[in-house]
Protein backbone atom coordinates (compact mmCIF):
# COMPACT_ATOMS: atom_id res chain seq x y z
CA UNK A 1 0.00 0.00 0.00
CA UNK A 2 2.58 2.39 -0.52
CA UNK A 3 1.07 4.09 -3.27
CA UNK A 4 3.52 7.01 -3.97
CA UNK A 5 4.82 7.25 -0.76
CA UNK A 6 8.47 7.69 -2.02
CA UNK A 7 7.85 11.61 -2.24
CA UNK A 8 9.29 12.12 1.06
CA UNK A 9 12.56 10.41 0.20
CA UNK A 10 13.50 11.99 -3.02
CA UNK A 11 15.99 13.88 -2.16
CA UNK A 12 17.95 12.07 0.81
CA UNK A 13 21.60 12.75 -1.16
CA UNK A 14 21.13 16.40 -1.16
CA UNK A 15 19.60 17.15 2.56
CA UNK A 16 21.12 20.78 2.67
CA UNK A 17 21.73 21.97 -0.81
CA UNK A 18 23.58 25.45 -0.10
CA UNK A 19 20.84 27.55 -1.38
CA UNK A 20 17.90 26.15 0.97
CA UNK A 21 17.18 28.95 4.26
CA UNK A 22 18.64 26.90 6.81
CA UNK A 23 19.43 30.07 9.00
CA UNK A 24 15.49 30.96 9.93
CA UNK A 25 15.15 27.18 10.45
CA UNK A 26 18.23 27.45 13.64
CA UNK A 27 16.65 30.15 14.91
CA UNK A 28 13.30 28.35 15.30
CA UNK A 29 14.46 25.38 16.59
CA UNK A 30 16.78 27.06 19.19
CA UNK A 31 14.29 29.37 20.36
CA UNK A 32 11.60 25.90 20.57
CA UNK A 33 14.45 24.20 22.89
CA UNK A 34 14.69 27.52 24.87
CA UNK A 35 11.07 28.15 25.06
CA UNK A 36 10.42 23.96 26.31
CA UNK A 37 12.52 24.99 28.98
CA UNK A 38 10.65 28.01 30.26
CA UNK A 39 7.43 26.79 29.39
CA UNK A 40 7.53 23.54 31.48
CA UNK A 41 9.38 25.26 34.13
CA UNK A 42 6.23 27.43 34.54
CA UNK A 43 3.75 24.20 34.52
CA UNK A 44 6.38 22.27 37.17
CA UNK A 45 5.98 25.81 39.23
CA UNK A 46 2.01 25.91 38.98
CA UNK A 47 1.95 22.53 40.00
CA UNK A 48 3.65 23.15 43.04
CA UNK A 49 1.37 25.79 43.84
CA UNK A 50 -1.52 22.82 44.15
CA UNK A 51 0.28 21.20 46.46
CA UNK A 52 1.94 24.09 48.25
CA UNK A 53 -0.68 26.98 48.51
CA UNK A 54 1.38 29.00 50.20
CA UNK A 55 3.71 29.51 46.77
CA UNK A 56 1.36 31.95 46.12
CA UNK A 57 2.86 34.69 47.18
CA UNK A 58 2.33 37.47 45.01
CA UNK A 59 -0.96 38.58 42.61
CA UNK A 60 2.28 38.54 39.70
CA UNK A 61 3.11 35.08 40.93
CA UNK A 62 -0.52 33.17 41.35
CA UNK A 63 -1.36 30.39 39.66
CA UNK A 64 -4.41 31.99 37.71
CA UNK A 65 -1.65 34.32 36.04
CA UNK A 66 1.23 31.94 35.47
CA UNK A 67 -1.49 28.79 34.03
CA UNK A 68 -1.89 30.62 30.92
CA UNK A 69 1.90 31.95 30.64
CA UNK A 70 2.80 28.22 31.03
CA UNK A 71 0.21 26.93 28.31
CA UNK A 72 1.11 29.80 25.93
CA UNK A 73 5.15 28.94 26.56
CA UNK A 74 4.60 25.43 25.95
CA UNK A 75 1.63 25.40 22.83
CA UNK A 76 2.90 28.58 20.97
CA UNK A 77 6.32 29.26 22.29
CA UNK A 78 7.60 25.46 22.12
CA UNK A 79 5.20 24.16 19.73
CA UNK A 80 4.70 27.17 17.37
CA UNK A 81 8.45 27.84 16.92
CA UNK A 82 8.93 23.94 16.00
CA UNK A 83 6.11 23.59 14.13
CA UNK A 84 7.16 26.79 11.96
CA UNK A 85 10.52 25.82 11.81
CA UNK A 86 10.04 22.21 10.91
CA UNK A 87 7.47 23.72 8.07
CA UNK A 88 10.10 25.64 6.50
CA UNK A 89 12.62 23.38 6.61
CA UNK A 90 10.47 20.63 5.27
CA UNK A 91 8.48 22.72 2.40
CA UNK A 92 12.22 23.58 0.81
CA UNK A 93 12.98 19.80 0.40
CA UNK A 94 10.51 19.00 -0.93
CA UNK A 95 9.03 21.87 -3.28
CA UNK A 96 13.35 22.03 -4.24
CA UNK A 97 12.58 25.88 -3.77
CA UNK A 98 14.08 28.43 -1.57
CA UNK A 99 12.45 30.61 0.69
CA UNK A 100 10.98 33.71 -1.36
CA UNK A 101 12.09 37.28 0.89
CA UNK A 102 15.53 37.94 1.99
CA UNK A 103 13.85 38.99 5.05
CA UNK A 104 10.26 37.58 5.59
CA UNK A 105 11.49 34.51 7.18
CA UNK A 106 13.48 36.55 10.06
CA UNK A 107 10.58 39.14 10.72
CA UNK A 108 8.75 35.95 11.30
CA UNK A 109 10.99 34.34 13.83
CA UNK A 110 11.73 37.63 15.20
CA UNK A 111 7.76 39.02 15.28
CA UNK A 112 7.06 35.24 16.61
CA UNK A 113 9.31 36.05 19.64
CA UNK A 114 8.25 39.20 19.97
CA UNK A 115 4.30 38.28 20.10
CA UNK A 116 5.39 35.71 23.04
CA UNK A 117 7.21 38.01 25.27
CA UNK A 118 4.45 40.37 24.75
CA UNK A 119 1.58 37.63 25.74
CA UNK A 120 3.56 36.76 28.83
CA UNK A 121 3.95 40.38 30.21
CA UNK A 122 0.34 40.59 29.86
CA UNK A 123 -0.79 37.33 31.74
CA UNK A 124 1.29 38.11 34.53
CA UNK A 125 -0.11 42.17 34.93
CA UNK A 126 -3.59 40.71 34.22
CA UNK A 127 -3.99 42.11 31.22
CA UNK A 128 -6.02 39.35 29.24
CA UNK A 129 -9.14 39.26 27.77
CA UNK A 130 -9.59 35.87 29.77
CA UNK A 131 -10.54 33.57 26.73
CA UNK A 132 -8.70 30.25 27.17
CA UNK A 133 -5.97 30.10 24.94
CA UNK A 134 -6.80 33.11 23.50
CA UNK A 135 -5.72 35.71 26.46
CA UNK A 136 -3.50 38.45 24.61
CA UNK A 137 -5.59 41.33 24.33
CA UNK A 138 -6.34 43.68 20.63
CA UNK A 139 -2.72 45.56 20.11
CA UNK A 140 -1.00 41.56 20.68
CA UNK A 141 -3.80 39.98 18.82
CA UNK A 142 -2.92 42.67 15.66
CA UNK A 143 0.52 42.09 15.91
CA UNK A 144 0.28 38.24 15.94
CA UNK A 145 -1.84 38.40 13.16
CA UNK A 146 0.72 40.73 10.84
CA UNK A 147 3.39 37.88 11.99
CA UNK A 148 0.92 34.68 10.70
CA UNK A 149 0.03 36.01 7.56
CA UNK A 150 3.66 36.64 6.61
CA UNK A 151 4.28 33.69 7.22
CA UNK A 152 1.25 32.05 5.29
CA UNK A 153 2.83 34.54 2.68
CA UNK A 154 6.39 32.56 2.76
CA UNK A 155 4.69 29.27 3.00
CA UNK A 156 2.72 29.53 -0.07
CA UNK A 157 5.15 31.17 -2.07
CA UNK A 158 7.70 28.43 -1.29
CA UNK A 159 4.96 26.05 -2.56
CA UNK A 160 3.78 28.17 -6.05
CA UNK A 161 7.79 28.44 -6.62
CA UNK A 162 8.39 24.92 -6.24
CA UNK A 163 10.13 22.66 -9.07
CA UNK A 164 8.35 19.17 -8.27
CA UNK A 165 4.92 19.36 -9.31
CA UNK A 166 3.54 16.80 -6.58
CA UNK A 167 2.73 18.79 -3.32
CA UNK A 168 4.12 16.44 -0.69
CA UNK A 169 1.20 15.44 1.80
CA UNK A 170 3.29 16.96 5.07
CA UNK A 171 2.84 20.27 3.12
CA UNK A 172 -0.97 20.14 3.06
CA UNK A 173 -0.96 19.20 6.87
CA UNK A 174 1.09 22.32 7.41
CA UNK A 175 -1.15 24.47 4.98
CA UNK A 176 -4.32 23.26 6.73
CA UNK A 177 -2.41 24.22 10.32
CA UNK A 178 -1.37 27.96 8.92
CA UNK A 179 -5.29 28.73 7.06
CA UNK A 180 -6.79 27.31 10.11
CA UNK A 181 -4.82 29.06 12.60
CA UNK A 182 -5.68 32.20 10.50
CA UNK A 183 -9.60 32.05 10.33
CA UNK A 184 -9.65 31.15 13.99
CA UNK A 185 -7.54 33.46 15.39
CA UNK A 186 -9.19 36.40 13.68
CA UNK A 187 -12.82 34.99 14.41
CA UNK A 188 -12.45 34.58 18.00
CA UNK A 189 -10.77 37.72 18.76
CA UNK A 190 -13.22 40.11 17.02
CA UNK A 191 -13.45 42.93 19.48
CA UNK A 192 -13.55 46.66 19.98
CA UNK A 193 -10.90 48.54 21.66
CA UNK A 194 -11.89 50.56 24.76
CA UNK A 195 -9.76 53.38 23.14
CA UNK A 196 -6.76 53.07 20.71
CA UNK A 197 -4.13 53.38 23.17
CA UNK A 198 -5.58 51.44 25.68
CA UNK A 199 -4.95 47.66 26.14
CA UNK A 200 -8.72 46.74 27.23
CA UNK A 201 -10.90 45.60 24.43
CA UNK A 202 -14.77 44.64 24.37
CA UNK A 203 -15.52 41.15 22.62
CA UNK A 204 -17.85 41.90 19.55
CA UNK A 205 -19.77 37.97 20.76
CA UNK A 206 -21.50 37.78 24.35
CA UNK A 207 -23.67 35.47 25.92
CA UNK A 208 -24.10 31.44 24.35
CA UNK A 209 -22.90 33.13 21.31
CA UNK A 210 -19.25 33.96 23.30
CA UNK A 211 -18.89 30.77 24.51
CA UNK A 212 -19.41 28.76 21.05
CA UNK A 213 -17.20 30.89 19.58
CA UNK A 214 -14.76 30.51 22.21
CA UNK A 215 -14.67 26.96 22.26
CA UNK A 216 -14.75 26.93 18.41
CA UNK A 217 -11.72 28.37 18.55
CA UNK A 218 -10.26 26.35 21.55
CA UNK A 219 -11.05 22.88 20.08
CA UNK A 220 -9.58 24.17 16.75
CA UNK A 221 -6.52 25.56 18.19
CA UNK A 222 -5.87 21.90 19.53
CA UNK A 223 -7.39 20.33 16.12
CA UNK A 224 -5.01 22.58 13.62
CA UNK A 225 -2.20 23.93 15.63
CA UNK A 226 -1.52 20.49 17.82
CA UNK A 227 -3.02 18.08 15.69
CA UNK A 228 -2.49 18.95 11.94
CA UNK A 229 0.49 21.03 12.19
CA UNK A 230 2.17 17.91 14.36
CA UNK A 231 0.82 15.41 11.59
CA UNK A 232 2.89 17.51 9.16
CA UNK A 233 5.63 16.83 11.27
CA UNK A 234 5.23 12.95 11.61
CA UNK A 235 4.71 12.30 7.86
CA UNK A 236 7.58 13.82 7.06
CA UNK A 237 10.61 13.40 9.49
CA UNK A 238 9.05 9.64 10.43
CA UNK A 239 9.51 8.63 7.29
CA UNK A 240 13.01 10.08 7.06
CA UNK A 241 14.24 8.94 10.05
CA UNK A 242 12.87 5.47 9.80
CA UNK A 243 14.17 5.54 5.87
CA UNK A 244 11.09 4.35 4.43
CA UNK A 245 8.34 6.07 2.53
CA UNK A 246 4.68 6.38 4.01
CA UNK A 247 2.94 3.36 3.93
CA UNK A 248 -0.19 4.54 2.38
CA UNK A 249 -0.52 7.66 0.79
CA UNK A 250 -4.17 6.98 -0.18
CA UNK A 251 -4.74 6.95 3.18
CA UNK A 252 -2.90 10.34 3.83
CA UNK A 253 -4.60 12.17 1.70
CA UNK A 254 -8.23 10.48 3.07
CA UNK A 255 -7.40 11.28 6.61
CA UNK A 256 -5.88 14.79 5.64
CA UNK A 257 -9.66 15.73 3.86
CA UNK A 258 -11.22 14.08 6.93
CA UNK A 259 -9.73 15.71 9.68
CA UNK A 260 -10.56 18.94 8.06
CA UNK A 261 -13.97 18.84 7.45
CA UNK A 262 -14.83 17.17 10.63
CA UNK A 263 -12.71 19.09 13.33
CA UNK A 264 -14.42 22.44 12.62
CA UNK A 265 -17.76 20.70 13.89
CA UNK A 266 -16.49 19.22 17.03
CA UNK A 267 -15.99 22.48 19.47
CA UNK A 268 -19.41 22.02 21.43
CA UNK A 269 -18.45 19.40 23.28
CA UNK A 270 -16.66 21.33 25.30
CA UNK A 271 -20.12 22.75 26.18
CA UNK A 272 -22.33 19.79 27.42
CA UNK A 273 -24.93 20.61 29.85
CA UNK A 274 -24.73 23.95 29.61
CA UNK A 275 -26.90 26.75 28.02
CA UNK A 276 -25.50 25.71 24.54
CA UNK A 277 -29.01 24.27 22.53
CA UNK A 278 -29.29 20.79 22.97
CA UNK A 279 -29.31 20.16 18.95
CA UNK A 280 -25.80 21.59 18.59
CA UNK A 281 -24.31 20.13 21.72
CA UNK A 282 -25.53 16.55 20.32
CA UNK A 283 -24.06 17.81 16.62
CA UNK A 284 -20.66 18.53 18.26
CA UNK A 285 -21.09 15.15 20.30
CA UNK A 286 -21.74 13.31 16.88
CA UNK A 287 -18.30 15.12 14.97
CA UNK A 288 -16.21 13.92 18.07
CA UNK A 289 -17.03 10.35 17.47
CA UNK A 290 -16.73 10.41 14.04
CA UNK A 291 -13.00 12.22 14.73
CA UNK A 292 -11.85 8.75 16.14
CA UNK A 293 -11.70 7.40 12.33
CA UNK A 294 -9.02 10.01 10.43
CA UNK A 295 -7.37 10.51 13.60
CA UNK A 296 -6.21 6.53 13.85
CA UNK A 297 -6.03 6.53 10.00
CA UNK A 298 -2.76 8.98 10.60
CA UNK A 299 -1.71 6.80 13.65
CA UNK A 300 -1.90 3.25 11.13
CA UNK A 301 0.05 5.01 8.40
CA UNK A 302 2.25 6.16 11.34
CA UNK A 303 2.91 2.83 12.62
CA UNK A 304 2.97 0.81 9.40
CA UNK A 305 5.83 3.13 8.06
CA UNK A 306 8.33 1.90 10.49
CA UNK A 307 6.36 -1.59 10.01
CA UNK A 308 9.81 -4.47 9.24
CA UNK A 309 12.17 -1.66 10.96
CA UNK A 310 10.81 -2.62 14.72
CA UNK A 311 14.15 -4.04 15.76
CA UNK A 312 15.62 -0.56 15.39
CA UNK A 313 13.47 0.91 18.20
CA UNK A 314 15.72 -0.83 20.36
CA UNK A 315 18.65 0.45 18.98
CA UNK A 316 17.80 4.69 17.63
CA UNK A 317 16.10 6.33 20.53
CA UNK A 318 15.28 8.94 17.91
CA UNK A 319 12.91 7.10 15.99
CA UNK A 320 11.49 5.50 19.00
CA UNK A 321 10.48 8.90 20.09
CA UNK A 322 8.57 9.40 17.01
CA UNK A 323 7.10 5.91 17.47
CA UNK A 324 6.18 6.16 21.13
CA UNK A 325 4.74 10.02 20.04
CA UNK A 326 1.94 8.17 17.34
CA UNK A 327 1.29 6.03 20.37
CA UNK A 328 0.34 8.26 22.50
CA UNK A 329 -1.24 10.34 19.67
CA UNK A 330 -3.87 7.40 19.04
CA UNK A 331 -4.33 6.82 22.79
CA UNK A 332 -5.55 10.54 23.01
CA UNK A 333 -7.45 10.43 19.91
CA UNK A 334 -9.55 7.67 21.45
CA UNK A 335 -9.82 8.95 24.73
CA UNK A 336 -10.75 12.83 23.23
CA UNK A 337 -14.13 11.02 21.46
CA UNK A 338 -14.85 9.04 24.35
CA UNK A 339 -14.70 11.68 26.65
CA UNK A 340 -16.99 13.72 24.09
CA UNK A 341 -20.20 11.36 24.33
CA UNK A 342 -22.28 13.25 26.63
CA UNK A 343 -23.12 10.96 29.56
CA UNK A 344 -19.14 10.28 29.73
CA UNK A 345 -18.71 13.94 30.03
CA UNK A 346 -21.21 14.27 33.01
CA UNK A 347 -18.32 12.89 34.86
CA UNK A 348 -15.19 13.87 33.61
CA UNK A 349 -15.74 17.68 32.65
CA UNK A 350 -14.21 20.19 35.29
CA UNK A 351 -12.30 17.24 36.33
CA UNK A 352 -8.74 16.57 36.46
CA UNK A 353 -9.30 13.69 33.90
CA UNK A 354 -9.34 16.63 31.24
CA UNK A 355 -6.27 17.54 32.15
CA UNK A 356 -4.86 13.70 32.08
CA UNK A 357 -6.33 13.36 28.29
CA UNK A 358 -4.69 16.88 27.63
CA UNK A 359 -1.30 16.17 28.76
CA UNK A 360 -1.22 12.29 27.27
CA UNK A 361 -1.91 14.49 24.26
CA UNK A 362 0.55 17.28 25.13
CA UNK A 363 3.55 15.69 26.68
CA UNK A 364 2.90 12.19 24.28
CA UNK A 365 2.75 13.07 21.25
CA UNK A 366 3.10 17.00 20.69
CA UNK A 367 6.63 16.79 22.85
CA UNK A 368 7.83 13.17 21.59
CA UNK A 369 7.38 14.47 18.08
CA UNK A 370 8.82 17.72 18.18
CA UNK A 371 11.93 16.10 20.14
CA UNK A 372 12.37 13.41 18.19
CA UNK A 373 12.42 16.37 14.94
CA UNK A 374 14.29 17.91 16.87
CA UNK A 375 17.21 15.12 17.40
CA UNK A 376 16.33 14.43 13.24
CA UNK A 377 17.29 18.56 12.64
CA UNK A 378 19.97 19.46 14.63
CA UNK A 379 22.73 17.67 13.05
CA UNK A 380 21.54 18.58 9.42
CA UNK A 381 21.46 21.76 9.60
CA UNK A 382 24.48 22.43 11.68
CA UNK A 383 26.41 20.16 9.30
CA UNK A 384 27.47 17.83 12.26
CA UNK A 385 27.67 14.13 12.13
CA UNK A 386 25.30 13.41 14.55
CA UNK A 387 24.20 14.85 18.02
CA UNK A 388 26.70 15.33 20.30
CA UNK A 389 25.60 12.19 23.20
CA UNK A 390 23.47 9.25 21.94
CA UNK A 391 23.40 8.32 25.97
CA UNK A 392 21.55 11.95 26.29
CA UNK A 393 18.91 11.13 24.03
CA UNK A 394 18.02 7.77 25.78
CA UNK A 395 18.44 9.43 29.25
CA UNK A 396 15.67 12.40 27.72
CA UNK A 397 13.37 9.47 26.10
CA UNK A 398 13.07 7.67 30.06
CA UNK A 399 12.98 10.35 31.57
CA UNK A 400 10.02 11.59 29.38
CA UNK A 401 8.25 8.56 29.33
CA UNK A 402 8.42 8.13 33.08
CA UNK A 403 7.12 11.47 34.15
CA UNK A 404 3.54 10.97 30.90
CA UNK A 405 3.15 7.80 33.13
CA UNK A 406 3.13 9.37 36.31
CA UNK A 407 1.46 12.56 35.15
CA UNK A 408 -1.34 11.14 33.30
CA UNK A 409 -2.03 8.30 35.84
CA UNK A 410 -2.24 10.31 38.63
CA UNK A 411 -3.89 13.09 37.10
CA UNK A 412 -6.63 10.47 35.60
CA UNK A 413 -7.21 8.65 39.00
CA UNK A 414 -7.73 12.06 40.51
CA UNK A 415 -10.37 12.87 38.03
CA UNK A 416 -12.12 9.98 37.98
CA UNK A 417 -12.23 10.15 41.80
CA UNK A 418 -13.15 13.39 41.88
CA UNK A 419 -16.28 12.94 38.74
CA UNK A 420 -17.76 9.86 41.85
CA UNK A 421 -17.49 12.39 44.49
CA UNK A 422 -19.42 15.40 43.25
CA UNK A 423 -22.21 13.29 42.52
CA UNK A 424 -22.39 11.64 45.46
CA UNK A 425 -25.55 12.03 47.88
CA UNK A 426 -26.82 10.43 51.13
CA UNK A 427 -29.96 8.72 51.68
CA UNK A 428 -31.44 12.37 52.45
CA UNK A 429 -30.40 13.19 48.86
CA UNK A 430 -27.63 15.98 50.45
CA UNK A 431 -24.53 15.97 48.65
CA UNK A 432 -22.22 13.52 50.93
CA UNK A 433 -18.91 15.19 50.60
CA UNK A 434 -18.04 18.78 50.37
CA UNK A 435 -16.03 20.61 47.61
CA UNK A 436 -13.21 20.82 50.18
CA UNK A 437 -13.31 17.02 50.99
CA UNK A 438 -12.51 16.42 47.20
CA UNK A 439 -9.31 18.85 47.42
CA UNK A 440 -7.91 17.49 50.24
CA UNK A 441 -8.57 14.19 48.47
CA UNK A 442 -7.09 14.87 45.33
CA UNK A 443 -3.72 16.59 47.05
CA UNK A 444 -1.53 13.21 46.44
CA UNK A 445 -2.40 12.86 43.19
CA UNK A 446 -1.24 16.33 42.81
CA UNK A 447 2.01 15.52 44.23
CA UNK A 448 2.51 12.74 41.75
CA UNK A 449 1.64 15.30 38.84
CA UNK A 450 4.39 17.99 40.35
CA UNK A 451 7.10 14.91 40.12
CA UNK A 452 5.90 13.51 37.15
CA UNK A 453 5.97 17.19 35.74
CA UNK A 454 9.78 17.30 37.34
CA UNK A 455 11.23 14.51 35.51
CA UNK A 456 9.07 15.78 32.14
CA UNK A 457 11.34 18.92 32.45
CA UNK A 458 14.48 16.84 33.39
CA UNK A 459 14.60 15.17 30.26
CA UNK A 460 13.84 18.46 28.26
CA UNK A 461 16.42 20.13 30.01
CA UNK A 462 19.11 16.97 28.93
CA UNK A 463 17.85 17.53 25.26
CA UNK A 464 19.06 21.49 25.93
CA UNK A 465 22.44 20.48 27.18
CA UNK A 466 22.98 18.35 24.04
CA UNK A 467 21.82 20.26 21.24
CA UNK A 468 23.93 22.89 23.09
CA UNK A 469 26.90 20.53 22.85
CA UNK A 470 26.28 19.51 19.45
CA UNK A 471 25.74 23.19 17.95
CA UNK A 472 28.72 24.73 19.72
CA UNK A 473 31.28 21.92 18.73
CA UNK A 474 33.75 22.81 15.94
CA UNK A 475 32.45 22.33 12.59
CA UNK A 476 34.01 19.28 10.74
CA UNK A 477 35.76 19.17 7.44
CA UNK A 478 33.41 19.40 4.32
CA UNK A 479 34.19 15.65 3.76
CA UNK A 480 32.99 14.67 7.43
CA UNK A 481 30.15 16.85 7.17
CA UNK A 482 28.60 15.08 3.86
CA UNK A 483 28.50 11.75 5.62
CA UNK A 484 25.78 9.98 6.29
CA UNK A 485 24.61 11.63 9.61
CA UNK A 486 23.62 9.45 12.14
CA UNK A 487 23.33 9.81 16.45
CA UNK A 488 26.91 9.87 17.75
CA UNK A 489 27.74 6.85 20.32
């Protein structure tokens, strides 16, 4: 079934012809590494804060105004700056065509940084317009939007100057991620300004109408920036680093039409039992189910692509990252419809389940993926031979792995637990334990979370070290650097 699957490794003898961008491309991956580090720093700190109260010191410092820096450092700052970079770097192999602007691609990375730094001074003043996801207010929203549609600018041109005349299917994965991202980011933050140079802004939706379009957005942000923009990433450096072309690209292409037309209709189940009409919570309900088909249709093709090359996992720890990443990226696509049938909701919404089926998501496959890219990149475009410690990259794939278990255990045993207990009543029909009761009962899972989020950031902060190592060694002779590269022992 491999159809025409040998797109993706056309070109393997000329990875980094001189006149591909490979600059922007360092920039975005260095700032991702930098911005993991931050990011999960923030969600280790916040996590402390549920077990230890008391770290709540200051209004800068509470956990309603770091939860959104850390969710913003580690979907937009990590993810965004791989995704991007990964796109660029991907959409140049294989359209043979460099970037078009001497200088779009850098007022991208740079704007890109920019827009962060800007978001995070905001959360922590509590200056947001308190949309999940969506908290920069107007003048960051404006900017953000000048950066994204320069870069939907570079990314098309790339693809309308491009000398193969197939369109390679990780390309319309990252198209769908950068029109989505568009639509929904200027939808949702329609507003009016309280005054130009003021940073408050009035949402032009209110009421039922606010929420939908909210959660329109926030389910969209999760199916096009974490889902299709990450699929762009797995069907093309998977196949690369497992040297084998996709194993269907029938079903690519099915799943890729799929996933779009069905994950625009899915955002009310984040809704149920609330003042949402019943009709379009049960519509939202019936797009969720249907999700679970395209979504494992990526995770097969995933899966069968390294199908006869299973020994390796045992021997490149790159490759089983990617691996382990479309793991974790079916479990959460089965999980995320399950969890959207309406009865199942009535016990895990406002739960800490959510936030178990988030992270498995999150931590699984969004950060297995991008690291395992990640080790793929590094050595390419820095013309080494490999990364700098092969022993670091196992060290980063346990310690990883270890801290999803512990994190999305506990944090799913907590939820469940705590679903039972608010619905609990005595024989009187009283509720039998208080909100309080369930706290106090959910504080050791919480601990497990805060170490499971600990070792998380261990192994990101081992990655760190050895790109660091592997960038700032010397640069070999131009007969080393066209070996094969491969992980260093």
């Amino acid at each position: 079934m491999s159809g025409t699957g040998t797109q993706v490794g056309a070109f393997q003898g000329a990875e980094a012809p001189p006149d591909y961008d490979d600059h922007v491309v360092r920039l975005f991956i260095l700032a991702s590494v930098f911005w993991a580090l931050v990011g999960m720093a923030m969600g280790v700190f916040i996590a402390a804060q549920m077990v230890w109260p008391q770290l709540n010191a200051e209004p800068w410092f509470t956990f309603g105004r770091l939860r959104p820096v850390h969710t913003s450092g580690v979907v937009f700052a990590f993810g965004g700056n791989a995704v991007i970079g990964t796109s660029l770097y991907c959409v140049q192999r294989t359209c043979r065509a460099r970037l078009p602007g001497r200088f779009a691609a850098e007022f991208v990375f740079w704007g890109y940084q920019f827009f962060i730094v800007l978001a995070a001074l905001g959360y922590v003043m509590g200056v947001t317009q308190s949309r999940e996801y969506a908290e920069p207010e107007w003048l960051t929203d404006l900017w953000l939007a000048v950066v994204w549609l320069t870069y939907l600018g570079i990314f098309v041109g790339t693809l309308l100057r491009r000398r193969e005349p197939h369109i390679y299917v990780a390309n319309w994965y990252y198209l769908a991620f950068v029109v989505a991202v568009t639509i929904l980011h200027v939808v949702n933050n329609l507003a009016v300004p309280l005054a130009w140079n003021e940073s408050n802004s009035v949402s032009l939706f209110g009421g039922v109408q606010d929420a939908m379009t909210q959660w329109w957005y926030g389910h969209n942000a999760v199916g096009f920036f974490l889902t299709a923009g990450f699929l762009g990433i797995m069907y093309y450096y998977l196949p690369k680093q497992a040297d084998a072309p996709i194993w269907s690209y029938r079903l690519s292409i099915i799943s890729f039409w799929s996933l779009v037309f069905m994950y625009m209709w899915a955002g009310p189940h984040h809704l149920h039992y609330t003042s949402l009409p019943d009709w379009v919570q049960t519509l939202g309900m019936t797009f969720t189910i249907m999700l679970w088909m395209p979504s494992w249709a990526s995770a097969l093709n995933g899966f069968m692509t390294a199908s006869g090359r299973w020994d390796r996992l045992r021997t490149d720890p790159v490759l089983r990252f990617m691996i382990v990443a479309v793991v974790f990226y079916a479990v959460a696509t089965f999980e995320g419809p399950f969890m959207g049938v309406r009865t199942v909701n009535g016990l895990s919404h406002y739960t800490e389940w959510t936030i178990s089926h988030v992270h498995s998501g999150a931590l699984g496959w969004n950060g297995f993926i991008v690291f395992g890219a990640i080790y793929y990149l590094v050595p390419r475009i820095w013309g080494r031979p490999g990364m700098h410690s092969r022993a670091a990259i196992e060290w980063h794939f346990w310690l990883g792995l270890a801290g999803i278990m512990l994190y999305v255990t506990a944090m799913w045993g907590a939820g469940v637990m705590q679903g039972l207990m608010w619905r609990a009543y005595t024989s009187l029909g009283f509720l039998r334990y208080s909100f309080l009761d369930t706290v106090i009962a959910a504080k050791p899972y919480y601990l497990m979370r805060f170490l499971g989020g600990l070792l998380y950031l261990g192994g990101a902060a081992v990655m760190a070290w050895n790109v660091w190592r592997t960038v700032s060694e010397p640069q070999p002779s131009t007969a080393e650097a066209a070996a094969p590269a491969a992980p260093a022992e």
